[in-house]
PDB file of N, CA and C in Angstrom:
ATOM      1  N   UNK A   1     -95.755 142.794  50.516  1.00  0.00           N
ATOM      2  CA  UNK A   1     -97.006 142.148  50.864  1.00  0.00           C
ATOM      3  C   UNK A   1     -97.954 143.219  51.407  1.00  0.00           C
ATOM      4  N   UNK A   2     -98.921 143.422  50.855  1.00  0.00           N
ATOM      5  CA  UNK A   2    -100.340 144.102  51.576  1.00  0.00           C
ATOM      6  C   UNK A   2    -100.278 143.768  53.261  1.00  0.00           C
ATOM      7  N   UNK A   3    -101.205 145.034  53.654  1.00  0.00           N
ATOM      8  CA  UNK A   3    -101.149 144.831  54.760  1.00  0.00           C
ATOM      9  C   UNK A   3    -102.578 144.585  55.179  1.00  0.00           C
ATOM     10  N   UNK A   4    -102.490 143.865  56.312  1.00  0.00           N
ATOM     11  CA  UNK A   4    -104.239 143.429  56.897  1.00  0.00           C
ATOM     12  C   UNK A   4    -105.293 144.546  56.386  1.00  0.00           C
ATOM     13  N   UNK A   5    -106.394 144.139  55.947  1.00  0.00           N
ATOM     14  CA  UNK A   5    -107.422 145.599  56.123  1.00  0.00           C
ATOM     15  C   UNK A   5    -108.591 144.165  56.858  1.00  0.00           C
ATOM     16  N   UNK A   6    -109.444 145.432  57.664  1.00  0.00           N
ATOM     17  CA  UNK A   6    -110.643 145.244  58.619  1.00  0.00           C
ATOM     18  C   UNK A   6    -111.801 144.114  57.228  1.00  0.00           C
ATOM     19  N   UNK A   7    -111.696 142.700  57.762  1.00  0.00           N
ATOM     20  CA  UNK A   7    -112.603 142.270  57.390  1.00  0.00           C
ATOM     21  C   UNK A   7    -114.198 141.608  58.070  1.00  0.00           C
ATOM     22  N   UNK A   8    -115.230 141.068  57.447  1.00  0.00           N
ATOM     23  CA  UNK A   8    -116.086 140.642  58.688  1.00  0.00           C
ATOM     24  C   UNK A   8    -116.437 139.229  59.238  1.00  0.00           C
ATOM     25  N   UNK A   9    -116.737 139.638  60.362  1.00  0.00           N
ATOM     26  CA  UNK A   9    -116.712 138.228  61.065  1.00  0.00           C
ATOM     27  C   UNK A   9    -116.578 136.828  60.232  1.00  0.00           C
ATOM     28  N   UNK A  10    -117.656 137.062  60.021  1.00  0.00           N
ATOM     29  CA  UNK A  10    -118.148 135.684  58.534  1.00  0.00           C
ATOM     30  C   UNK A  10    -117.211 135.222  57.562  1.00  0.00           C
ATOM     31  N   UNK A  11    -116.857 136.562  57.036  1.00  0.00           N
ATOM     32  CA  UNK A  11    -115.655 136.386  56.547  1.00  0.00           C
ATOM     33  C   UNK A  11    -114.313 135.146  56.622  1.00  0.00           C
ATOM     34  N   UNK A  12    -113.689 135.720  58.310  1.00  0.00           N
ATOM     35  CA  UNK A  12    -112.867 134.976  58.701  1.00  0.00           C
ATOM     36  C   UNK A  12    -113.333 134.275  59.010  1.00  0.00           C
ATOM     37  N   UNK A  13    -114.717 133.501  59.620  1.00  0.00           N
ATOM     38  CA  UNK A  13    -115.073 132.487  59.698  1.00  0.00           C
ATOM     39  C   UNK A  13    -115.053 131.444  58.584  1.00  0.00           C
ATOM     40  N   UNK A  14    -115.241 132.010  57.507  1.00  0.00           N
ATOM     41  CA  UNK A  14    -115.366 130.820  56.646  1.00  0.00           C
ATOM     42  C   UNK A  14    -114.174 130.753  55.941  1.00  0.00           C
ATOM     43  N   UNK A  15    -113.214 131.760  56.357  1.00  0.00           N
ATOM     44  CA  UNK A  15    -111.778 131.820  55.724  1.00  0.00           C
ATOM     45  C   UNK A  15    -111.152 130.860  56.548  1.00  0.00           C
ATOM     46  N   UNK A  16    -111.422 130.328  57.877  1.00  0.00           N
ATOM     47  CA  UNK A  16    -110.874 129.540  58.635  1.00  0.00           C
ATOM     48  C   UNK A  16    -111.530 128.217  58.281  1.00  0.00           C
ATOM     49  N   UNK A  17    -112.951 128.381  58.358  1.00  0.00           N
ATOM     50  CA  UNK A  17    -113.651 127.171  57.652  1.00  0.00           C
ATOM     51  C   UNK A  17    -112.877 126.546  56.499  1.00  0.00           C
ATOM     52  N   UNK A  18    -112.401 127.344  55.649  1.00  0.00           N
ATOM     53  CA  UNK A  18    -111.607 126.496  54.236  1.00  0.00           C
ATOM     54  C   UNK A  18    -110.476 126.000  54.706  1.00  0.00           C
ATOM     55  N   UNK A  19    -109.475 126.321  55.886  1.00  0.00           N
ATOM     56  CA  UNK A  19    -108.442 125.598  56.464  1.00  0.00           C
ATOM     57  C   UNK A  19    -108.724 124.797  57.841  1.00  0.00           C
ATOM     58  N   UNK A  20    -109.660 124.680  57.423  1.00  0.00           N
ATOM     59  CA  UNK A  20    -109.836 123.530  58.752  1.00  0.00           C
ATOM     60  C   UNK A  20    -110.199 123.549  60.131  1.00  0.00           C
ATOM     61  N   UNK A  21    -110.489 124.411  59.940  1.00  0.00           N
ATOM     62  CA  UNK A  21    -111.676 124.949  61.594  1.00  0.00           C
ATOM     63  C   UNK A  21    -113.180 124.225  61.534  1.00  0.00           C
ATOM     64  N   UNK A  22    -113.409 124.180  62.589  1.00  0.00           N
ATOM     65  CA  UNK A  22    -114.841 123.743  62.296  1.00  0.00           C
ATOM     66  C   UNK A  22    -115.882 124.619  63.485  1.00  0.00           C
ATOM     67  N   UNK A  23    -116.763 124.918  63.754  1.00  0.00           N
ATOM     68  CA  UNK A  23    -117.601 125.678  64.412  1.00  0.00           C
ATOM     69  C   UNK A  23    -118.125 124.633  65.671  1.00  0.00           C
ATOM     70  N   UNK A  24    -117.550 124.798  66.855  1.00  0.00           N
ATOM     71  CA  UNK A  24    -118.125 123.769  68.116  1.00  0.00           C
ATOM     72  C   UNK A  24    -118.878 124.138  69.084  1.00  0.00           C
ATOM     73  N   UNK A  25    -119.381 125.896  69.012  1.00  0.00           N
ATOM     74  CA  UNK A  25    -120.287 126.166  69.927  1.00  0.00           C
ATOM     75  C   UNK A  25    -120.692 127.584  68.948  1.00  0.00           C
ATOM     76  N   UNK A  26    -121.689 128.062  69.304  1.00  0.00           N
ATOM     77  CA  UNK A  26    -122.391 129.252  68.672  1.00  0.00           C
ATOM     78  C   UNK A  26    -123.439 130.061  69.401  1.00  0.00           C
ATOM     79  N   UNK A  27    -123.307 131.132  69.252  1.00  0.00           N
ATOM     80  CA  UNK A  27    -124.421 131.532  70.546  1.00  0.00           C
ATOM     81  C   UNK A  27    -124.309 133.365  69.767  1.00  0.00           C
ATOM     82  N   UNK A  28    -125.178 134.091  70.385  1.00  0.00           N
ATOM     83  CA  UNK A  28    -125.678 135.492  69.873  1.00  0.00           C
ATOM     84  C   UNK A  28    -124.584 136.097  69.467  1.00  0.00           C
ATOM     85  N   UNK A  29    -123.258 135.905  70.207  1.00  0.00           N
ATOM     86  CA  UNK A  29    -122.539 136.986  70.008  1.00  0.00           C
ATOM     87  C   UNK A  29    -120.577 136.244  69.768  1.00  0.00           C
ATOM     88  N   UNK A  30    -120.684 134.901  69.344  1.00  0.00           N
ATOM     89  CA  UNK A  30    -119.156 134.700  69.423  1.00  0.00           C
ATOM     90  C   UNK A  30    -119.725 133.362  68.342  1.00  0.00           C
ATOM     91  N   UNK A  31    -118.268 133.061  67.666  1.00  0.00           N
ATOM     92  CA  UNK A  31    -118.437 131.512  67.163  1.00  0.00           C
ATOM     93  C   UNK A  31    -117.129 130.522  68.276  1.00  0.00           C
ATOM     94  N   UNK A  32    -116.977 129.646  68.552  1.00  0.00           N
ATOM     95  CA  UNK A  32    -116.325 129.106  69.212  1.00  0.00           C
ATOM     96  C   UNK A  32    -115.839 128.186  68.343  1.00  0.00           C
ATOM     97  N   UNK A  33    -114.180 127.849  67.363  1.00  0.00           N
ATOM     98  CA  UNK A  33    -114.149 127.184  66.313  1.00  0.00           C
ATOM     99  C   UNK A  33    -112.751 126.448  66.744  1.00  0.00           C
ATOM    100  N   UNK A  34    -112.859 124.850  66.454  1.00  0.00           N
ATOM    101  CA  UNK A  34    -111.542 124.075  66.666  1.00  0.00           C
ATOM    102  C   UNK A  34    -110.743 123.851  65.550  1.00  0.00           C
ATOM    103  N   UNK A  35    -109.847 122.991  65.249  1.00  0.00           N
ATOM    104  CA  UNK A  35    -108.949 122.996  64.314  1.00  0.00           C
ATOM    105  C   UNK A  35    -108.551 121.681  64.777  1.00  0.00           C
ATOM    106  N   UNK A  36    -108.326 120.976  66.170  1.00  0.00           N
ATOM    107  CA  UNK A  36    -108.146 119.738  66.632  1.00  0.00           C
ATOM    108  C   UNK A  36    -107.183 119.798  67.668  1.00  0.00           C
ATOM    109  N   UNK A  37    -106.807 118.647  68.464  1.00  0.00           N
ATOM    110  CA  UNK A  37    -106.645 118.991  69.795  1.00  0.00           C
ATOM    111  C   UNK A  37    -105.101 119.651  70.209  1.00  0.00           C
ATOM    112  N   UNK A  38    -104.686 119.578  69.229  1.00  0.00           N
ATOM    113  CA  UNK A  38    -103.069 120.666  69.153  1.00  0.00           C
ATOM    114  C   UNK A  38    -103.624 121.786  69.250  1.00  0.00           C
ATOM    115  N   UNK A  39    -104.607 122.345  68.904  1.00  0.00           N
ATOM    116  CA  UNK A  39    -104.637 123.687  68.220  1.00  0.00           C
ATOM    117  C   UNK A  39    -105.207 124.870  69.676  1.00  0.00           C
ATOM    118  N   UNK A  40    -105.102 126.093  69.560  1.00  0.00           N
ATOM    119  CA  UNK A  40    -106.608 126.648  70.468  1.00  0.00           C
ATOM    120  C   UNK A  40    -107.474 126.945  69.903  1.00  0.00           C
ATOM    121  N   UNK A  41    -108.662 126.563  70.828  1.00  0.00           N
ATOM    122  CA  UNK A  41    -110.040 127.490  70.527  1.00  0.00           C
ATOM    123  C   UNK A  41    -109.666 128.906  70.116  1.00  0.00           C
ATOM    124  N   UNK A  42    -110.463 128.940  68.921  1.00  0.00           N
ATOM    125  CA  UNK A  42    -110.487 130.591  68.633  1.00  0.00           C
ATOM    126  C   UNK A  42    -112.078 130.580  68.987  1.00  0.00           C
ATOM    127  N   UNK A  43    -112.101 131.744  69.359  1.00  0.00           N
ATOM    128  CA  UNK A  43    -113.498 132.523  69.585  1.00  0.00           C
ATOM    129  C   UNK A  43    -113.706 133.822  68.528  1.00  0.00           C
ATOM    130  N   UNK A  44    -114.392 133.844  67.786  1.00  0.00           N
ATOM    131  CA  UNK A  44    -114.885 134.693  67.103  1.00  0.00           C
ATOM    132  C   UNK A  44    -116.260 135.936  67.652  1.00  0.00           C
ATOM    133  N   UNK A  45    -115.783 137.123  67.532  1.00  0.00           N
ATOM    134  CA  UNK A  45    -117.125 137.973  67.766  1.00  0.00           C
ATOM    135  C   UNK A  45    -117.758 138.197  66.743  1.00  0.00           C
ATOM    136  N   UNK A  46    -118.968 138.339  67.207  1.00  0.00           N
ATOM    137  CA  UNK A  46    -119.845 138.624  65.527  1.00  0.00           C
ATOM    138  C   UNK A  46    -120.391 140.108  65.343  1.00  0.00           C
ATOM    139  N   UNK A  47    -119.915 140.526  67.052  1.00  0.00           N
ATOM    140  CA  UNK A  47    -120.844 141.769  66.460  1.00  0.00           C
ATOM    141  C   UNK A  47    -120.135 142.757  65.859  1.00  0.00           C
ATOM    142  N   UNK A  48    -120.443 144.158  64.858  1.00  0.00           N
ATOM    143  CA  UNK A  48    -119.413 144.838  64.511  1.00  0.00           C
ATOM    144  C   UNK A  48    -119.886 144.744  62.728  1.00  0.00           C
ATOM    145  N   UNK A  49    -119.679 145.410  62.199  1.00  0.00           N
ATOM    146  CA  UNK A  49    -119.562 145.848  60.858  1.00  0.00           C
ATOM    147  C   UNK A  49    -118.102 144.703  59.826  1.00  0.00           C
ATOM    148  N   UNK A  50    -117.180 145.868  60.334  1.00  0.00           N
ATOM    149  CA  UNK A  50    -115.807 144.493  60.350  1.00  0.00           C
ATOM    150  C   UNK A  50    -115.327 144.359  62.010  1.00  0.00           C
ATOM    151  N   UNK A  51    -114.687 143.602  61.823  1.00  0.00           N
ATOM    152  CA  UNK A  51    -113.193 143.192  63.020  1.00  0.00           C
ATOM    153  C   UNK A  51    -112.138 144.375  63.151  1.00  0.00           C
ATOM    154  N   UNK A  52    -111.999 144.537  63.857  1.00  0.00           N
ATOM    155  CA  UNK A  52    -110.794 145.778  64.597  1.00  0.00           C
ATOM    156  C   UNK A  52    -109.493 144.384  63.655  1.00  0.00           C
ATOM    157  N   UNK A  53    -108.619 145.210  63.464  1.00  0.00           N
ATOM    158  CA  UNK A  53    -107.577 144.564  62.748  1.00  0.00           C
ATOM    159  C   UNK A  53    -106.770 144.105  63.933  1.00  0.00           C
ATOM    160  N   UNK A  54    -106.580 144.446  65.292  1.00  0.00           N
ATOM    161  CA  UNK A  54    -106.195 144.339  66.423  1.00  0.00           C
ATOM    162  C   UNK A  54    -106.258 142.352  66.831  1.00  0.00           C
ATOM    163  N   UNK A  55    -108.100 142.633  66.514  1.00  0.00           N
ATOM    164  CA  UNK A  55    -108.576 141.181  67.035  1.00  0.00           C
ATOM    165  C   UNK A  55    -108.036 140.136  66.383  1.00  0.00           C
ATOM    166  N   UNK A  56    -108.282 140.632  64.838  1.00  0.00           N
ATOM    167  CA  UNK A  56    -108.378 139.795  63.678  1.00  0.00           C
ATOM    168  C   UNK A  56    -106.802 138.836  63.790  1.00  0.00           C
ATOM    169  N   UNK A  57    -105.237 139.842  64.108  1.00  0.00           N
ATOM    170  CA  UNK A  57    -104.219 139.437  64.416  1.00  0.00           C
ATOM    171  C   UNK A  57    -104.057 138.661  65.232  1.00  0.00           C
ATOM    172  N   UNK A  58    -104.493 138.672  66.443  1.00  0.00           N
ATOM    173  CA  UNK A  58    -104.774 138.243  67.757  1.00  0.00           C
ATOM    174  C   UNK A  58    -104.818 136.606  67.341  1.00  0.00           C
ATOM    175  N   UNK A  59    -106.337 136.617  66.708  1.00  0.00           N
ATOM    176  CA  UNK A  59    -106.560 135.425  66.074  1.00  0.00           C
ATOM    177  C   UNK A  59    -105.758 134.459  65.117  1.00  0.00           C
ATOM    178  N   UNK A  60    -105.584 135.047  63.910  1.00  0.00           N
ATOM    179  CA  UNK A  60    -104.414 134.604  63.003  1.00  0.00           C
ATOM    180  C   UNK A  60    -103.393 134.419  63.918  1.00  0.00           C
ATOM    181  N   UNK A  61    -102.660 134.617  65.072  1.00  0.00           N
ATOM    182  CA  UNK A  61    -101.881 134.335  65.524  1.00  0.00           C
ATOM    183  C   UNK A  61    -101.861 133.219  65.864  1.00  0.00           C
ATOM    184  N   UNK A  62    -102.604 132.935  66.894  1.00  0.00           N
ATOM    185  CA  UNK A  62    -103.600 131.715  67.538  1.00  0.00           C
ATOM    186  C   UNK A  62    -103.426 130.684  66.564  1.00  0.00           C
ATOM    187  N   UNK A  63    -103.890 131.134  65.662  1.00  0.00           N
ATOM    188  CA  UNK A  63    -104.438 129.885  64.731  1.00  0.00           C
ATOM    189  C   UNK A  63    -103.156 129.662  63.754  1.00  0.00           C
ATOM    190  N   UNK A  64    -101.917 130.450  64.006  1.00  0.00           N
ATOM    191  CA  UNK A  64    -100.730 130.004  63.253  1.00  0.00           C
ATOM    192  C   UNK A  64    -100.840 130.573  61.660  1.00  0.00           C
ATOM    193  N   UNK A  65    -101.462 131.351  61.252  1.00  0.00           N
ATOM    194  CA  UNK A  65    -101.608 131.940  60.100  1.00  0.00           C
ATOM    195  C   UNK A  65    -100.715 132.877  59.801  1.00  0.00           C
ATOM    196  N   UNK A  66    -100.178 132.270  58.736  1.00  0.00           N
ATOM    197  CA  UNK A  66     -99.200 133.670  58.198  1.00  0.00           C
ATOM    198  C   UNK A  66     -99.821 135.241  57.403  1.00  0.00           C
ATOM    199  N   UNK A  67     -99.268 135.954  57.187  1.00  0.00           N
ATOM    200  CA  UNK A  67     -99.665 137.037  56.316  1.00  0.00           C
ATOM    201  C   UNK A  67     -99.319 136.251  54.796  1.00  0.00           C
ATOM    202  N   UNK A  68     -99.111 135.742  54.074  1.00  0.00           N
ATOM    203  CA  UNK A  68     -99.156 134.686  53.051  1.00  0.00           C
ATOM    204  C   UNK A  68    -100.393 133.992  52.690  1.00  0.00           C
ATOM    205  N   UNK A  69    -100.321 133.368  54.523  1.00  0.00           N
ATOM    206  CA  UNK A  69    -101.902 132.293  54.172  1.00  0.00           C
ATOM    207  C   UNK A  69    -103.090 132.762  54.368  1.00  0.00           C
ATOM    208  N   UNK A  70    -103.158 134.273  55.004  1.00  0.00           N
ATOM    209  CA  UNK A  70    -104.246 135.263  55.151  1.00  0.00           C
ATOM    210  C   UNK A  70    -104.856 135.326  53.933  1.00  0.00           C
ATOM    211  N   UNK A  71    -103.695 135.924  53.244  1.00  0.00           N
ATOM    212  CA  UNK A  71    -103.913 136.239  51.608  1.00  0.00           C
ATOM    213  C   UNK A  71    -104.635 135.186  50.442  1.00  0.00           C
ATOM    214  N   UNK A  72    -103.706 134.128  50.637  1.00  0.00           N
ATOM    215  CA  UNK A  72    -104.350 132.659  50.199  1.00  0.00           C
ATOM    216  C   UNK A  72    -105.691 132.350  50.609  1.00  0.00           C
ATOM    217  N   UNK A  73    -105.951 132.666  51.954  1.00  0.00           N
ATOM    218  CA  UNK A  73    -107.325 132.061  52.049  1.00  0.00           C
ATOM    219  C   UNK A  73    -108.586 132.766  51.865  1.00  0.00           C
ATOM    220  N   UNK A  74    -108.085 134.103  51.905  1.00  0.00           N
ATOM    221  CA  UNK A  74    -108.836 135.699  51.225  1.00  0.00           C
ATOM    222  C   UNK A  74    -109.152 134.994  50.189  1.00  0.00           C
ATOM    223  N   UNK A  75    -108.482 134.992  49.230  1.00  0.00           N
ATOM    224  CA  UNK A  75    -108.599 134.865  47.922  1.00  0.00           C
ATOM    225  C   UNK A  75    -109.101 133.274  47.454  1.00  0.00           C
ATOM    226  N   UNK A  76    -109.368 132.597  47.852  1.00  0.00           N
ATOM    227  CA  UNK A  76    -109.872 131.132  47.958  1.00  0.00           C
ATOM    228  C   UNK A  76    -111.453 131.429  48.060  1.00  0.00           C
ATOM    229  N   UNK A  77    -111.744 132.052  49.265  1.00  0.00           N
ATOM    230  CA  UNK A  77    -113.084 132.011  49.909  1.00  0.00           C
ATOM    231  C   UNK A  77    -113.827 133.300  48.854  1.00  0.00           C
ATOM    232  N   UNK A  78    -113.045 134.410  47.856  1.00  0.00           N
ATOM    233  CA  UNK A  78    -113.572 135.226  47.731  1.00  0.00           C
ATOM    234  C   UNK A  78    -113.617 135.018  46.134  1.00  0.00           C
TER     235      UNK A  78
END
Protein backbone atom coordinates (compact mmCIF):
# COMPACT_ATOMS: atom_id res chain seq x y z
CA UNK A 1 0.00 0.00 0.00
CA UNK A 2 1.29 3.62 -0.81
CA UNK A 3 2.14 5.65 1.74
CA UNK A 4 0.34 9.05 2.89
CA UNK A 5 1.73 12.02 0.72
CA UNK A 6 0.96 15.84 1.99
CA UNK A 7 -2.46 16.71 0.67
CA UNK A 8 -4.64 20.13 0.94
CA UNK A 9 -6.88 21.20 3.32
CA UNK A 10 -9.90 21.18 0.91
CA UNK A 11 -8.90 18.28 -0.19
CA UNK A 12 -9.49 16.29 2.99
CA UNK A 13 -12.27 18.29 3.57
CA UNK A 14 -14.25 17.17 0.92
CA UNK A 15 -12.63 13.70 1.13
CA UNK A 16 -14.38 13.59 4.51
CA UNK A 17 -17.35 15.40 3.04
CA UNK A 18 -17.92 12.16 0.69
CA UNK A 19 -17.93 9.94 3.98
CA UNK A 20 -20.01 11.74 5.96
CA UNK A 21 -18.73 14.69 7.73
CA UNK A 22 -20.48 17.66 7.49
CA UNK A 23 -18.96 21.27 8.18
CA UNK A 24 -20.57 22.81 11.74
CA UNK A 25 -18.51 25.84 12.28
CA UNK A 26 -16.06 27.79 9.89
CA UNK A 27 -14.07 30.70 10.55
CA UNK A 28 -10.54 32.22 8.84
CA UNK A 29 -8.42 29.63 9.80
CA UNK A 30 -10.01 25.96 10.79
CA UNK A 31 -13.19 23.97 9.48
CA UNK A 32 -14.90 22.41 12.49
CA UNK A 33 -16.60 19.04 10.87
CA UNK A 34 -19.06 16.30 12.61
CA UNK A 35 -19.80 12.88 11.50
CA UNK A 36 -22.58 12.49 14.45
CA UNK A 37 -22.70 12.16 18.02
CA UNK A 38 -20.39 8.91 18.37
CA UNK A 39 -17.86 10.48 16.47
CA UNK A 40 -15.17 13.58 17.39
CA UNK A 41 -15.05 16.88 16.13
CA UNK A 42 -12.30 17.08 13.71
CA UNK A 43 -10.95 20.49 13.24
CA UNK A 44 -9.36 21.19 10.11
CA UNK A 45 -6.57 24.00 9.42
CA UNK A 46 -6.71 25.77 6.31
CA UNK A 47 -3.76 27.53 6.31
CA UNK A 48 -0.67 25.98 4.49
CA UNK A 49 -0.07 24.93 0.90
CA UNK A 50 -0.67 21.09 1.94
CA UNK A 51 -1.14 19.47 5.52
CA UNK A 52 2.03 18.26 7.37
CA UNK A 53 1.33 14.44 6.97
CA UNK A 54 1.75 14.49 10.88
CA UNK A 55 -1.75 16.40 11.15
CA UNK A 56 -3.39 14.77 8.34
CA UNK A 57 -2.81 11.17 10.51
CA UNK A 58 -3.76 12.72 13.60
CA UNK A 59 -7.04 13.29 11.90
CA UNK A 60 -7.69 10.07 9.93
CA UNK A 61 -7.19 8.63 13.17
CA UNK A 62 -9.90 10.54 14.88
CA UNK A 63 -12.13 9.99 12.30
CA UNK A 64 -11.39 6.06 12.18
CA UNK A 65 -9.99 6.01 8.64
CA UNK A 66 -8.00 3.38 7.43
CA UNK A 67 -4.99 3.64 4.97
CA UNK A 68 -7.50 1.60 2.51
CA UNK A 69 -10.28 4.16 3.00
CA UNK A 70 -7.78 7.13 2.62
CA UNK A 71 -7.10 5.68 -0.71
CA UNK A 72 -10.82 5.00 -1.57
CA UNK A 73 -11.83 8.31 -0.78
CA UNK A 74 -8.68 9.96 -2.66
CA UNK A 75 -9.77 8.40 -5.50
CA UNK A 76 -13.66 8.99 -5.29
CA UNK A 77 -13.27 12.79 -4.73
CA UNK A 78 -10.46 12.94 -7.44
Amino acid sequence: MPALAPISARKLKAMLESDGYAVIHEDDYTWSMDHGPDDEILVIPKLGEVMAVEVMDSLLVKAKITNGKYFELLARIS
